[in-house]
N, C-alpha and C. Protein backbone atom coordinates (compact mmCIF):
# COMPACT_ATOMS: atom_id res chain seq x y z
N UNK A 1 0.81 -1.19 0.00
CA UNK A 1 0.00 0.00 0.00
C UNK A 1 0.85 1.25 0.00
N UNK A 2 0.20 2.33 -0.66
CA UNK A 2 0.86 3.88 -0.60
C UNK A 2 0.31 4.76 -0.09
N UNK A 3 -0.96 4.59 0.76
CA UNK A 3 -1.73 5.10 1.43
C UNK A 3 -0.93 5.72 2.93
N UNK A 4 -0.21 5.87 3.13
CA UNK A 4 0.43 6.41 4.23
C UNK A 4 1.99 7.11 3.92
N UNK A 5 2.07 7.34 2.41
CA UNK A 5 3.24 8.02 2.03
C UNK A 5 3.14 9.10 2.34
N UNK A 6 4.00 9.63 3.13
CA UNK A 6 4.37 11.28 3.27
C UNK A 6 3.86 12.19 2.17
N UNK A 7 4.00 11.96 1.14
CA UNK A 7 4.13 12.43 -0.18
C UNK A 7 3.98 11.43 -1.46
N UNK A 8 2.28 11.77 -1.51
CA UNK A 8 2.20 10.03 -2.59
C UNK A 8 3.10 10.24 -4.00
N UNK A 9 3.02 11.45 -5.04
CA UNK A 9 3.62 11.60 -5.88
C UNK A 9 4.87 11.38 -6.01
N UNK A 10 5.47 11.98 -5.12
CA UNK A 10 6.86 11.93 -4.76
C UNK A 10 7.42 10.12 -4.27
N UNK A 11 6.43 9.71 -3.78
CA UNK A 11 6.79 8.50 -3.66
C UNK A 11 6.78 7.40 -5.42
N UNK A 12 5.16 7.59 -5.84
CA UNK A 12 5.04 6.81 -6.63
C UNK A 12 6.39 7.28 -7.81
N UNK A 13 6.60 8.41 -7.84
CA UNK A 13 7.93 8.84 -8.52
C UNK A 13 9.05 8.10 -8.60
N UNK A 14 9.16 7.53 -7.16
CA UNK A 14 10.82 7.15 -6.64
C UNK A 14 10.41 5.49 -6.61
N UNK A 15 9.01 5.17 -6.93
CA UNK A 15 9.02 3.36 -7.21
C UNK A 15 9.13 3.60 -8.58
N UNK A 16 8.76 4.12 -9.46
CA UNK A 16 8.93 3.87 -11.06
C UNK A 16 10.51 4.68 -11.24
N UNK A 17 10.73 5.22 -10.75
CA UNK A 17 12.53 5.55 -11.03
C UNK A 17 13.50 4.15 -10.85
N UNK A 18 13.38 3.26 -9.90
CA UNK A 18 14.02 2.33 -9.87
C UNK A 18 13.50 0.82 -10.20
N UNK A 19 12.32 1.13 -11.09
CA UNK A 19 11.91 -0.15 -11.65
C UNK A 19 12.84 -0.42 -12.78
N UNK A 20 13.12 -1.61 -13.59
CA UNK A 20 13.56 -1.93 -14.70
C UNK A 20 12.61 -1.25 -15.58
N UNK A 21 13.49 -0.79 -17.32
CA UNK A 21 12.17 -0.24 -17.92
C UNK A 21 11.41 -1.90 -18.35
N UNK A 22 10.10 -1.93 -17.92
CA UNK A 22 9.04 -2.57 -18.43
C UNK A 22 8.39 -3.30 -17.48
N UNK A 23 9.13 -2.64 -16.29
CA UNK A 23 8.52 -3.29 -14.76
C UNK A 23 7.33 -2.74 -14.39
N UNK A 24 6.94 -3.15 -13.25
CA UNK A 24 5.63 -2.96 -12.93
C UNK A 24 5.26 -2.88 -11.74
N UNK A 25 4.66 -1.91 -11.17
CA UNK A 25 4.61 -1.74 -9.86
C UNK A 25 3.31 -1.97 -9.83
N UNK A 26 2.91 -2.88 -8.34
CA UNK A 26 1.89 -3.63 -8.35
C UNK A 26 1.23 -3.46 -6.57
N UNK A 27 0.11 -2.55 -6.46
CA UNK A 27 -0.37 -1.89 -5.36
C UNK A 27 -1.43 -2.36 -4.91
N UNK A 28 -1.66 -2.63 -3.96
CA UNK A 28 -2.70 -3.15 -3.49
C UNK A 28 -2.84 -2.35 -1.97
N UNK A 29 -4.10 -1.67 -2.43
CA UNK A 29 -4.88 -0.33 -1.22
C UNK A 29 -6.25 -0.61 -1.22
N UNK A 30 -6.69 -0.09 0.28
CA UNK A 30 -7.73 -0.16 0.20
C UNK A 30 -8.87 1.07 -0.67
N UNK A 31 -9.94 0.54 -0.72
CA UNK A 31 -10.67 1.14 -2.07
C UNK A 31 -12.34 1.92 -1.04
N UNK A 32 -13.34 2.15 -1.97
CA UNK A 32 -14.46 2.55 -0.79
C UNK A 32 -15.46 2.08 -2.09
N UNK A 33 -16.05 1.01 -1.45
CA UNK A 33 -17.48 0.14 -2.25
C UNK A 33 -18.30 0.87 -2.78
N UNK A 34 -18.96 1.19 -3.78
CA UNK A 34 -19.98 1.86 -4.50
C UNK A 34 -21.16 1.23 -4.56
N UNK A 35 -21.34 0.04 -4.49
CA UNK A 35 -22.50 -0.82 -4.78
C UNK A 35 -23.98 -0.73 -3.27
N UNK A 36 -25.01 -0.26 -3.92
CA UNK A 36 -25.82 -0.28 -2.85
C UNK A 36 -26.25 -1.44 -2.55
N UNK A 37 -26.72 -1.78 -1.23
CA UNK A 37 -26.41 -1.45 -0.47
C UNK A 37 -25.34 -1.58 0.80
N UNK A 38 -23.86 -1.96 -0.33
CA UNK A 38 -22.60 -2.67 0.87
C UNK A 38 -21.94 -1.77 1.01
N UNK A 39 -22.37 -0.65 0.46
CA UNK A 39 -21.68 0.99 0.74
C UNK A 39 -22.22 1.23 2.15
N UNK A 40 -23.32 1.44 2.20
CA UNK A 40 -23.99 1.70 3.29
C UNK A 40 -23.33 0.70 4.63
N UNK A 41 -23.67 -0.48 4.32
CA UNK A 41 -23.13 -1.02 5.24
C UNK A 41 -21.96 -0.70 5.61
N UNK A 42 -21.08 -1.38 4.42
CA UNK A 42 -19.54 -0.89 5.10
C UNK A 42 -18.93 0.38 5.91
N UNK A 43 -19.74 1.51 5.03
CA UNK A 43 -19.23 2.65 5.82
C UNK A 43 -19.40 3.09 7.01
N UNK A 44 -20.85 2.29 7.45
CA UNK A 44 -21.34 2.21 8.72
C UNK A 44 -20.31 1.30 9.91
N UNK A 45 -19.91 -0.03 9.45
CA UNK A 45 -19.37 -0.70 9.76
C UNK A 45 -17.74 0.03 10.19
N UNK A 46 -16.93 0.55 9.23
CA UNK A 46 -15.69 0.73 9.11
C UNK A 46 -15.97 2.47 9.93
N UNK A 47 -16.94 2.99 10.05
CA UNK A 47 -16.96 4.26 10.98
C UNK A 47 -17.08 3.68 12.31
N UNK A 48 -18.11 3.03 12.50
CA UNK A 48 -18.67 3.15 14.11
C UNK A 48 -18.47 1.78 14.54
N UNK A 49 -18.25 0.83 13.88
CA UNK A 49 -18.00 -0.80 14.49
C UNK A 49 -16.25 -1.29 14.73
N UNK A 50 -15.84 -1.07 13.66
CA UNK A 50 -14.11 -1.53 13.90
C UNK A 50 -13.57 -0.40 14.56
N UNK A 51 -13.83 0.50 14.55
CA UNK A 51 -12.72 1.57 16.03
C UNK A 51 -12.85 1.43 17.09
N UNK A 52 -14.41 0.59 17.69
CA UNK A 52 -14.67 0.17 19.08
C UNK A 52 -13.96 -1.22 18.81
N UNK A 53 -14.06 -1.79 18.35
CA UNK A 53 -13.67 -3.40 18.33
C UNK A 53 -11.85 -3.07 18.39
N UNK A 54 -11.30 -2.22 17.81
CA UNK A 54 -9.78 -1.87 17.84
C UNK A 54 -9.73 -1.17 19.14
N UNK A 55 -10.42 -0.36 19.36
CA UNK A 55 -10.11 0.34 21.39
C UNK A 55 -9.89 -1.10 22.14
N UNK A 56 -10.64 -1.67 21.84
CA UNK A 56 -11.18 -2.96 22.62
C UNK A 56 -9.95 -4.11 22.44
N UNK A 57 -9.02 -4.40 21.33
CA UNK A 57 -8.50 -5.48 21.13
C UNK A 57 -6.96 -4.37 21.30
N UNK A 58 -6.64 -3.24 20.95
CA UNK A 58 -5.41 -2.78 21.14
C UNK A 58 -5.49 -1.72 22.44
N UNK A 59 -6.42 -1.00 22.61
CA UNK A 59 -6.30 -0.21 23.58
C UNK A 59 -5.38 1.27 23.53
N UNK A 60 -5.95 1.30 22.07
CA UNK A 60 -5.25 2.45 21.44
C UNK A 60 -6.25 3.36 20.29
N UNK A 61 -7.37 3.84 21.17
CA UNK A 61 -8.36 4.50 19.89
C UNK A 61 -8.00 5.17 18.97
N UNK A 62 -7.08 5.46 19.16
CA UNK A 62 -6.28 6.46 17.64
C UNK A 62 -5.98 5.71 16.35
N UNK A 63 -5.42 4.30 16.87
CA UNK A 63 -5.11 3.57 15.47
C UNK A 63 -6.64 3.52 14.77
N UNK A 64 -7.46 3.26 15.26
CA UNK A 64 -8.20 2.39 14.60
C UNK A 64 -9.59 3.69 13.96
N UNK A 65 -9.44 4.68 14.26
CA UNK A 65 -10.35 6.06 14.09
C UNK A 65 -9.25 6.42 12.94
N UNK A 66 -7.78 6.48 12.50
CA UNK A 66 -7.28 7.12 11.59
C UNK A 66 -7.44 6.10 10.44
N UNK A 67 -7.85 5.11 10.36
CA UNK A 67 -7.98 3.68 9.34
C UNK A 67 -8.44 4.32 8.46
N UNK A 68 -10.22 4.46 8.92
CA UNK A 68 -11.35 4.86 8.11
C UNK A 68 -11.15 6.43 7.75
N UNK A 69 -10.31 7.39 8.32
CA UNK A 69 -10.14 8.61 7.70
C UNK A 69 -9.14 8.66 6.74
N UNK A 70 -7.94 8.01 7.05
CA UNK A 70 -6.93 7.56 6.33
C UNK A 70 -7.69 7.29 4.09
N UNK A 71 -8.60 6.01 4.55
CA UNK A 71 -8.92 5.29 3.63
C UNK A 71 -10.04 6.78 2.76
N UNK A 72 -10.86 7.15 3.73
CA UNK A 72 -11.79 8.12 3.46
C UNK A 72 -11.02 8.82 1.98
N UNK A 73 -9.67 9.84 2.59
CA UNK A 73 -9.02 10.93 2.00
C UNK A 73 -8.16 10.63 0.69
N UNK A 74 -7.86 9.11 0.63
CA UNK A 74 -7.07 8.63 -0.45
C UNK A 74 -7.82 8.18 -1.63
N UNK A 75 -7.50 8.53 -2.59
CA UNK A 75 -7.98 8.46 -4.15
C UNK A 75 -8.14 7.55 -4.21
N UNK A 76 -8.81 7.11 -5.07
CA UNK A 76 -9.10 5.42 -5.43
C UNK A 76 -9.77 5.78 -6.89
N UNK A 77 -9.68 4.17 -7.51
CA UNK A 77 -10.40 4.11 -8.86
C UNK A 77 -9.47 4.93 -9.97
N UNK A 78 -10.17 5.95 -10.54
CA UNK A 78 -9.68 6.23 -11.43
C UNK A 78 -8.77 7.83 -11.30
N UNK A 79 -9.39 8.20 -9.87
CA UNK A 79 -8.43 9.46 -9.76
C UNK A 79 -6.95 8.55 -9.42
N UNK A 80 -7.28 7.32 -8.94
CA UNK A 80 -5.63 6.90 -8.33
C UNK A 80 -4.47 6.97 -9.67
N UNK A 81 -5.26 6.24 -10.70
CA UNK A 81 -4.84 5.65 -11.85
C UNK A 81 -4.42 6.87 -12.77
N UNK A 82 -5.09 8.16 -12.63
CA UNK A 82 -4.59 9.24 -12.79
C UNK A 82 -3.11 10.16 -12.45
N UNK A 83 -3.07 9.73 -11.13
CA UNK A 83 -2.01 10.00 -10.38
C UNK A 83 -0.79 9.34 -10.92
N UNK A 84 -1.07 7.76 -10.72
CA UNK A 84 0.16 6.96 -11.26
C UNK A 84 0.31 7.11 -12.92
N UNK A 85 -0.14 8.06 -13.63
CA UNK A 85 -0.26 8.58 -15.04
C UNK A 85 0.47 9.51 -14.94
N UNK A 86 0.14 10.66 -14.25
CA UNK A 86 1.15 11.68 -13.72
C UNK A 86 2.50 11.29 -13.36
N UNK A 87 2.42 10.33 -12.87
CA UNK A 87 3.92 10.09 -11.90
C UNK A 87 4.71 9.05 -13.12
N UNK A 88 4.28 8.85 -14.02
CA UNK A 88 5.25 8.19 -15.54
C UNK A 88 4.85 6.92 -15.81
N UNK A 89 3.92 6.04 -14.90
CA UNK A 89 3.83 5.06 -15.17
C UNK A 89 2.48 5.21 -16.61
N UNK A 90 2.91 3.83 -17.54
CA UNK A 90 1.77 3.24 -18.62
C UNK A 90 1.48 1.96 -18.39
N UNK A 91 0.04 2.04 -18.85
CA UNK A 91 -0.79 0.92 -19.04
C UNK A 91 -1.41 0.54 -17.38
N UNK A 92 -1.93 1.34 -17.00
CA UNK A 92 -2.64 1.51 -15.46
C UNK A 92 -3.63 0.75 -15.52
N UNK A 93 -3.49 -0.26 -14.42
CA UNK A 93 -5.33 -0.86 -14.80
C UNK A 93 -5.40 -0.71 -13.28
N UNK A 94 -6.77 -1.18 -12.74
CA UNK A 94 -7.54 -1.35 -11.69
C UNK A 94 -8.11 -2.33 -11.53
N UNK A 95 -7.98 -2.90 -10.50
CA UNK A 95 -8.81 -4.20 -10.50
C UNK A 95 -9.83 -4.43 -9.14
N UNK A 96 -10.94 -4.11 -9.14
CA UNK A 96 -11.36 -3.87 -7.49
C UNK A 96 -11.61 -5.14 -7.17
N UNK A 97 -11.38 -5.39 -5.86
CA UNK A 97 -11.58 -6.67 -4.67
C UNK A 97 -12.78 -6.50 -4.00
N UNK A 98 -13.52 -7.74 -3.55
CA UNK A 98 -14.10 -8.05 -2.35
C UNK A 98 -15.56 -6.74 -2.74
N UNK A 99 -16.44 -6.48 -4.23
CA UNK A 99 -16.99 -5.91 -3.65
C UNK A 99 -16.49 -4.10 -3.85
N UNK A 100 -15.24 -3.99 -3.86
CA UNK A 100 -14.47 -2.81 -3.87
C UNK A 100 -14.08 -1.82 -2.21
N UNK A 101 -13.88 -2.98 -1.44
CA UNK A 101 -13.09 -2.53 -0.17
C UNK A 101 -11.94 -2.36 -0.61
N UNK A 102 -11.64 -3.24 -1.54
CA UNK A 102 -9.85 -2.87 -1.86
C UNK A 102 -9.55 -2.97 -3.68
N UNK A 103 -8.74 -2.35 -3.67
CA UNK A 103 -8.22 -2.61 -5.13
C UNK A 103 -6.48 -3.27 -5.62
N UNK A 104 -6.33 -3.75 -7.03
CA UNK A 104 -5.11 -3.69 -7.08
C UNK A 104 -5.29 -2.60 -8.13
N UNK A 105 -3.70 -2.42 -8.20
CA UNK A 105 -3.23 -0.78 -8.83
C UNK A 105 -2.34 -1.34 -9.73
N UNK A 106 -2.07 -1.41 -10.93
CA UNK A 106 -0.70 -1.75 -11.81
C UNK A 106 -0.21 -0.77 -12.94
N UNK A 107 0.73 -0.29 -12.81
CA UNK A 107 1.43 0.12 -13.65
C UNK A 107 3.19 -0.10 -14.22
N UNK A 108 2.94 0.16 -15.45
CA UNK A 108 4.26 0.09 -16.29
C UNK A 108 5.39 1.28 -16.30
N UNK A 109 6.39 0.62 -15.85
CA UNK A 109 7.26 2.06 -16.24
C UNK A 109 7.70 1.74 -17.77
């Protein structure tokens, strides 16, 4: 995942700088479901159910409240695929998981 880079551009920059040319960087982040009604659910779920269940199993409410904001603020779909367009990579695909909690990300340098 690149979801916690300081600086996503700047990062996805410095993985396609040291790929071989015709390599492929291969990402796997979490995504936010579109489909009614597992949108609903999930978001319900991933707001108000897993940050009590994480207070509860780590005893650290902060991890588990920055997850779902974390995931909230990060691009997904096709703005991501945009980004890694910007940053030099070709032939971007997307592939969503599970529903679209998560995706893979691929690109070509």
């Amino acid at each position: 995942g690149v979801r916690n880079f300081e600086n996503l551009e700047k990062g996805l920059s410095e993985m396609n700088r040291v790929l071989r040319p015709g390599g492929r960087a291969v990402i796997l982040e979490f995504s936010k479901p579109t489909i009614f009604p597992f949108k609903q659910l999930y978001n319900f779920y991933f707001r108000w159910i897993l940050p009590k269940i994480g207070k509860v199993v780590s005893k650290d409410n902060a991890a588990y409240t920055y997850l779902p904001e974390s995931v909230n603020e990060f691009p997904f779909g096709d703005d991501f695929l945009e980004i890694l367009k910007k940053t030099g990579y070709k032939n971007t695909k997307c592939k969503p998981l599970t529903l679209g909690i998560s995706s893979i990300y691929v690109g070509e340098k």
